[in-house]
PDB file of N, CA and C in Angstrom:
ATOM      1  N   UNK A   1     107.251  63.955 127.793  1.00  0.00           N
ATOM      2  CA  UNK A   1     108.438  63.259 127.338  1.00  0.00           C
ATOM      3  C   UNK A   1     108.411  63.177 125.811  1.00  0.00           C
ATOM      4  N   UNK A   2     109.639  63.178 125.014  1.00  0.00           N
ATOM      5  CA  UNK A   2     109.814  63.559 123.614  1.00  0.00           C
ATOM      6  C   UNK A   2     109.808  62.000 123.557  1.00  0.00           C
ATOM      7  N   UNK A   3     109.101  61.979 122.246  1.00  0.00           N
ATOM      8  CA  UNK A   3     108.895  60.089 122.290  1.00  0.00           C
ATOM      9  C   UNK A   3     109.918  59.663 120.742  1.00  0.00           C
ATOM     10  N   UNK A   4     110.624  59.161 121.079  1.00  0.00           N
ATOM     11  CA  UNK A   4     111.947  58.997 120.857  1.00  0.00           C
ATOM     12  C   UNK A   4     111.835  57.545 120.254  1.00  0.00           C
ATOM     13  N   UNK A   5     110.912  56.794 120.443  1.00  0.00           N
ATOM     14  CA  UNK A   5     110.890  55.526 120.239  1.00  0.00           C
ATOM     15  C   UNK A   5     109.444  54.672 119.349  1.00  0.00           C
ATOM     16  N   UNK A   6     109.132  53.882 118.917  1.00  0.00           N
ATOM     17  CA  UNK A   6     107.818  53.677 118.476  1.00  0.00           C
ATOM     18  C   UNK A   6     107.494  52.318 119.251  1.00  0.00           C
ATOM     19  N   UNK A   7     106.432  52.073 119.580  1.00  0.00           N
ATOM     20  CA  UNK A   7     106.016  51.364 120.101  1.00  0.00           C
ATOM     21  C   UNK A   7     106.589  49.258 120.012  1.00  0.00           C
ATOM     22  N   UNK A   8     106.925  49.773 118.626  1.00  0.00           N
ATOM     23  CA  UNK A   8     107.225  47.955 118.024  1.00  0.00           C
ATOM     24  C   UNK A   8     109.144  48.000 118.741  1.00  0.00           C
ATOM     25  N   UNK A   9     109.845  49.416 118.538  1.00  0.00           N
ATOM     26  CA  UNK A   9     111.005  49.572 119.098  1.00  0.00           C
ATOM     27  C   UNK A   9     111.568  49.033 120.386  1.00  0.00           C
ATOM     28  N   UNK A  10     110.450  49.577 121.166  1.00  0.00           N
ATOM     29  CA  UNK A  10     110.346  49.478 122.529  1.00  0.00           C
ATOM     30  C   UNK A  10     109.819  48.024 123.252  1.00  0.00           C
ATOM     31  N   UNK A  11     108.623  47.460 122.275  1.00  0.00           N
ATOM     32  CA  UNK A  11     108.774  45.838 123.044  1.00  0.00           C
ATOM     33  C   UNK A  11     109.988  45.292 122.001  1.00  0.00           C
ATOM     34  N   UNK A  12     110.494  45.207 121.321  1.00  0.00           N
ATOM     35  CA  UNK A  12     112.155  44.773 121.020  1.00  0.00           C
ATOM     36  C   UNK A  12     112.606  44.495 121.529  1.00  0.00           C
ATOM     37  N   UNK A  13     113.199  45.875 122.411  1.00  0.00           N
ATOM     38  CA  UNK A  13     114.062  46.067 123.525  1.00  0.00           C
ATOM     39  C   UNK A  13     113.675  45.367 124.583  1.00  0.00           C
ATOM     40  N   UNK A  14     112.749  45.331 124.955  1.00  0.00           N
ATOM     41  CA  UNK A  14     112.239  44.579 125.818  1.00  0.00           C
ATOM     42  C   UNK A  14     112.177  43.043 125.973  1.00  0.00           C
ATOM     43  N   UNK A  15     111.826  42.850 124.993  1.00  0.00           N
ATOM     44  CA  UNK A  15     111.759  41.391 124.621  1.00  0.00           C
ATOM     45  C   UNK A  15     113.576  40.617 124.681  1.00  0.00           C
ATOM     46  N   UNK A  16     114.344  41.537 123.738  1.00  0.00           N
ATOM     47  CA  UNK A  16     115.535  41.265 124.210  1.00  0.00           C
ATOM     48  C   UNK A  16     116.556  41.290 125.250  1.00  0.00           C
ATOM     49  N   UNK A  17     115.794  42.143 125.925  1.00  0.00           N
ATOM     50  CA  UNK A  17     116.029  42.539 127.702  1.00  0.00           C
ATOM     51  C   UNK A  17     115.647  41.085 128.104  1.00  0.00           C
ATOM     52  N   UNK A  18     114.452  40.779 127.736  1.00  0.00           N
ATOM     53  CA  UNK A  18     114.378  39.001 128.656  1.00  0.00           C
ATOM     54  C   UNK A  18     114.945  38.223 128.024  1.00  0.00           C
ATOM     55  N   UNK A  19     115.690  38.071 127.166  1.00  0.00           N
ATOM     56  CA  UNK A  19     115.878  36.968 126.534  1.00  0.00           C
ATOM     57  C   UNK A  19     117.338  37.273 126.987  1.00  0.00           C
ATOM     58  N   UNK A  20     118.336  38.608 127.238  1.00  0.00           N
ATOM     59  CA  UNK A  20     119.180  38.236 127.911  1.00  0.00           C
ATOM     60  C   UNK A  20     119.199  38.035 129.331  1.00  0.00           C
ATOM     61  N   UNK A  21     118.164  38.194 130.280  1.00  0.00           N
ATOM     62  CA  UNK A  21     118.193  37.557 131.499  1.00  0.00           C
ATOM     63  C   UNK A  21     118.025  35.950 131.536  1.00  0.00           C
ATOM     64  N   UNK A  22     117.425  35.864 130.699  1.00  0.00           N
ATOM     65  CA  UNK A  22     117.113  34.309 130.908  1.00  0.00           C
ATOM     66  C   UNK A  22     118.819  33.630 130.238  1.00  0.00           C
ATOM     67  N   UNK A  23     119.341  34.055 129.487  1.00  0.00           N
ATOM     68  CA  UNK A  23     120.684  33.438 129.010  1.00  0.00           C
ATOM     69  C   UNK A  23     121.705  33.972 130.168  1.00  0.00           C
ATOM     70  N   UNK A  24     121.400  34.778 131.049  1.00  0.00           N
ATOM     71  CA  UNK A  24     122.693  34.848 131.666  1.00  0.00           C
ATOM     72  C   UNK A  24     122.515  34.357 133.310  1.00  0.00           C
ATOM     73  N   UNK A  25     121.638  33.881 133.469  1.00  0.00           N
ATOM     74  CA  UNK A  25     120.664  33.113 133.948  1.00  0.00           C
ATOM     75  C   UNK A  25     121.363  31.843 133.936  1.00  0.00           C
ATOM     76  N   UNK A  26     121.190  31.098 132.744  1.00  0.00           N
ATOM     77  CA  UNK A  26     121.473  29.944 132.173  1.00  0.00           C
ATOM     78  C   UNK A  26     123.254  29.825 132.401  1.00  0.00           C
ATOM     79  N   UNK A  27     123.980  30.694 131.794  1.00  0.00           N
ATOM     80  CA  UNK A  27     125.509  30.999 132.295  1.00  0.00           C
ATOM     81  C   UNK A  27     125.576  30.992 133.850  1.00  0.00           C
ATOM     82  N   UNK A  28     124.709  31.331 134.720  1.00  0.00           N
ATOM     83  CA  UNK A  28     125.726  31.568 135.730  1.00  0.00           C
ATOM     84  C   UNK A  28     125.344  30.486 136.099  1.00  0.00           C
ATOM     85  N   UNK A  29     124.246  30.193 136.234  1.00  0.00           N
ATOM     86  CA  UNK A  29     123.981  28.054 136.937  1.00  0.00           C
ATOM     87  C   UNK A  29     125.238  27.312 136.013  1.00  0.00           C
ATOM     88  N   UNK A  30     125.909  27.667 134.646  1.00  0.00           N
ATOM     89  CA  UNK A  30     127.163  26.536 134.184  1.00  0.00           C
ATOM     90  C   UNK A  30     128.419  27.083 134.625  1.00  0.00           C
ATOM     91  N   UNK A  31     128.369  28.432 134.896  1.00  0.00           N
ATOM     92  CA  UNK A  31     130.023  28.865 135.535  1.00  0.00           C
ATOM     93  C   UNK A  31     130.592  28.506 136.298  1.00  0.00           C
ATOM     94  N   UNK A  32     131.862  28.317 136.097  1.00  0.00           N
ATOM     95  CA  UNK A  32     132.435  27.645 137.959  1.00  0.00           C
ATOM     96  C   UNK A  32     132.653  28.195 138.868  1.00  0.00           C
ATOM     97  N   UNK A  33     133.070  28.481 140.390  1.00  0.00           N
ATOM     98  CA  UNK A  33     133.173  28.593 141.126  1.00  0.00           C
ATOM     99  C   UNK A  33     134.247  29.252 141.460  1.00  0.00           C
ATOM    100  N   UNK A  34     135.186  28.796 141.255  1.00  0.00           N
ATOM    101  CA  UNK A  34     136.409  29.077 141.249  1.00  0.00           C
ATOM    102  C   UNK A  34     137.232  30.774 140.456  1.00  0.00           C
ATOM    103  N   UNK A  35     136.321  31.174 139.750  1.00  0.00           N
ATOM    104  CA  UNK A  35     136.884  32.188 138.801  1.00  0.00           C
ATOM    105  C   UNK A  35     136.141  33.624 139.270  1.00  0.00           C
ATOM    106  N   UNK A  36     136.522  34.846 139.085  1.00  0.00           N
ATOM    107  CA  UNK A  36     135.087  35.999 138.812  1.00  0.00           C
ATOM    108  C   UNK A  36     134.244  36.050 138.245  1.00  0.00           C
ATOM    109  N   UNK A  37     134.179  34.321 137.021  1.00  0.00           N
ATOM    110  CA  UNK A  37     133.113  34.337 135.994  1.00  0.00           C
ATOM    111  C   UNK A  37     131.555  35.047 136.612  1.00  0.00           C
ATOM    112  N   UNK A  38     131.207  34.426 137.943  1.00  0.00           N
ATOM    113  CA  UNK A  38     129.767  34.634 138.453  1.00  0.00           C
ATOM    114  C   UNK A  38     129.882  35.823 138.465  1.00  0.00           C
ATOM    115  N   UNK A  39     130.598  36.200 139.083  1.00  0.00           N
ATOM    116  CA  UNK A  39     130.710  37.911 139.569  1.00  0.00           C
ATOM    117  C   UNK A  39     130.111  38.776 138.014  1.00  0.00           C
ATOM    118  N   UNK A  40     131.199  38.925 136.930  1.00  0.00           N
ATOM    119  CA  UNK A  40     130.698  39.714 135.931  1.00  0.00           C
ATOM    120  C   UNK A  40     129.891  39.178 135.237  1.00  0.00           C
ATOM    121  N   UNK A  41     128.841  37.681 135.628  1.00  0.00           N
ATOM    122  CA  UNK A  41     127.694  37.440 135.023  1.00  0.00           C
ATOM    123  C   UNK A  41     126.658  37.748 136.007  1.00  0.00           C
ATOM    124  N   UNK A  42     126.830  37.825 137.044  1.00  0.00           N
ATOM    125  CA  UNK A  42     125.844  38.994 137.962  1.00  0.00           C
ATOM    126  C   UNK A  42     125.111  40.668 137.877  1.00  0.00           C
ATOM    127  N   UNK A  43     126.771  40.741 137.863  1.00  0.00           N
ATOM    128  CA  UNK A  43     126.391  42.682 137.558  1.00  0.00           C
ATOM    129  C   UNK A  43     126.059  42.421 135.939  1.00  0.00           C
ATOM    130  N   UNK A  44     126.073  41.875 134.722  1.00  0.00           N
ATOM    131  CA  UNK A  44     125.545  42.172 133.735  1.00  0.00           C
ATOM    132  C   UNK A  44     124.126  41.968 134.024  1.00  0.00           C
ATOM    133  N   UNK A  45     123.398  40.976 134.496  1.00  0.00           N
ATOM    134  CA  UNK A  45     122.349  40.564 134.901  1.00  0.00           C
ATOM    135  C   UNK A  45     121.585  41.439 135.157  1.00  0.00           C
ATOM    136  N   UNK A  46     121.930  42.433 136.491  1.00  0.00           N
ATOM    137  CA  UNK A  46     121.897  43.092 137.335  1.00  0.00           C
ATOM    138  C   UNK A  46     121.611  44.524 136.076  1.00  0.00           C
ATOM    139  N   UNK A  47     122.835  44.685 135.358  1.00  0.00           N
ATOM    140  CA  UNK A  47     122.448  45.730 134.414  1.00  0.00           C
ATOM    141  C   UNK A  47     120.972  45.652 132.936  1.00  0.00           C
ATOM    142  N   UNK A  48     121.240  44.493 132.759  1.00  0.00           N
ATOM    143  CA  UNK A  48     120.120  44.296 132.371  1.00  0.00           C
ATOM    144  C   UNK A  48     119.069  44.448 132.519  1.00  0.00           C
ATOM    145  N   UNK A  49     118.874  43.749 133.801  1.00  0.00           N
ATOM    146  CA  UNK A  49     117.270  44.016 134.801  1.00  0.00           C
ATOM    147  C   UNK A  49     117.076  45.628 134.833  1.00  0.00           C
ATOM    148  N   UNK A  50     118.008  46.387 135.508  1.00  0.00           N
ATOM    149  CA  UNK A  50     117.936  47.573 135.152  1.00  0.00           C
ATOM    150  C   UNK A  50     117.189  48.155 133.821  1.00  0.00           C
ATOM    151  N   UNK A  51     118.036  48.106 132.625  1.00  0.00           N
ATOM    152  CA  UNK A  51     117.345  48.412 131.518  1.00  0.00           C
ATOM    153  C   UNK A  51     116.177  47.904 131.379  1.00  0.00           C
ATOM    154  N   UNK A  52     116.280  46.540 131.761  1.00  0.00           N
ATOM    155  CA  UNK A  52     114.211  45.994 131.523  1.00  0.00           C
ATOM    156  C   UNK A  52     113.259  47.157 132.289  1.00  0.00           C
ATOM    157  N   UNK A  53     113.827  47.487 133.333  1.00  0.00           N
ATOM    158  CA  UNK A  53     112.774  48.173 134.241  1.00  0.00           C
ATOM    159  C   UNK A  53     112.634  49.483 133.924  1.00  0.00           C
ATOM    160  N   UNK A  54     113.618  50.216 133.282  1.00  0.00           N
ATOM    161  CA  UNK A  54     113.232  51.716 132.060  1.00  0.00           C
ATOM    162  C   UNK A  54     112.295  51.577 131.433  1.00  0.00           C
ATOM    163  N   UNK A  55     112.762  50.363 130.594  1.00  0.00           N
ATOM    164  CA  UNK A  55     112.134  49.850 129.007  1.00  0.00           C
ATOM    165  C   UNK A  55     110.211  50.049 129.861  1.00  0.00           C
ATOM    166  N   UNK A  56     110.211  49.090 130.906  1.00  0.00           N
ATOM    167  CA  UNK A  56     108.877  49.184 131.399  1.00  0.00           C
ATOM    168  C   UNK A  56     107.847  50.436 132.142  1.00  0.00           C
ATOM    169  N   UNK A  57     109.279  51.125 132.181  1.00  0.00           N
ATOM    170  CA  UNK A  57     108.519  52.432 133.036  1.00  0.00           C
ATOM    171  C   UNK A  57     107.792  53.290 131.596  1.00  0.00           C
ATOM    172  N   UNK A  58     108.810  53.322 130.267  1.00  0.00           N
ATOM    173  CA  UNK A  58     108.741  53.901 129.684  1.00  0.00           C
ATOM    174  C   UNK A  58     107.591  54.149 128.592  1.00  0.00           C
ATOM    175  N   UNK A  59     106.420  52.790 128.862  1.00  0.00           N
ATOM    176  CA  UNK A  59     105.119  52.461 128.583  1.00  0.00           C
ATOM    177  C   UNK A  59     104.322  53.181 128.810  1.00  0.00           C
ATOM    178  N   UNK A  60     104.322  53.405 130.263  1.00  0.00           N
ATOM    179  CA  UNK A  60     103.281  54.289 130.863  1.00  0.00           C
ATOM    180  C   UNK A  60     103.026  55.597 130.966  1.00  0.00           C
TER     181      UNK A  60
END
C-alpha cells in the first residue's frame, strides 16, 4: 500500500473520528422524537464509525 499518510495524520483522523462519535452521541440522547433529527444523526454516526474503522485497519 502507497502510504499516503504519516503517522501523526492518521491518529488525527482518528482521534477526530472519536470525538465526533462521542458528540453525535451526545445529539441524539437531546433530539426529539418527533422529527428525522435521530434518523440523520444515526446514519452520520454510523458513517463515522465507518471511517474510524479504515482509519484503524489502516495501522496495521
Amino acid at each position: 500500500m502507497v502510504e499516503f499518510m504519516s503517522e501523526f495524520e492518521l491518529e488525527v483522523l482518528k482521534r477526530l473520528a472519536e470525538k465526533a462519535l462521542k458528540e453525535l452521541d451526545e445529539a441524539y440522547k437531546r433530539a426529539p422524537d418527533v422529527d428525522n433529527g435521530k434518523t440523520y444523526l444515526l446514519r452520520g454516526k454510523e458513517r463515522v464509525r465507518l471511517i474510524a474503522k479504515i482509519l484503524n485497519n489502516m495501522e496495521g
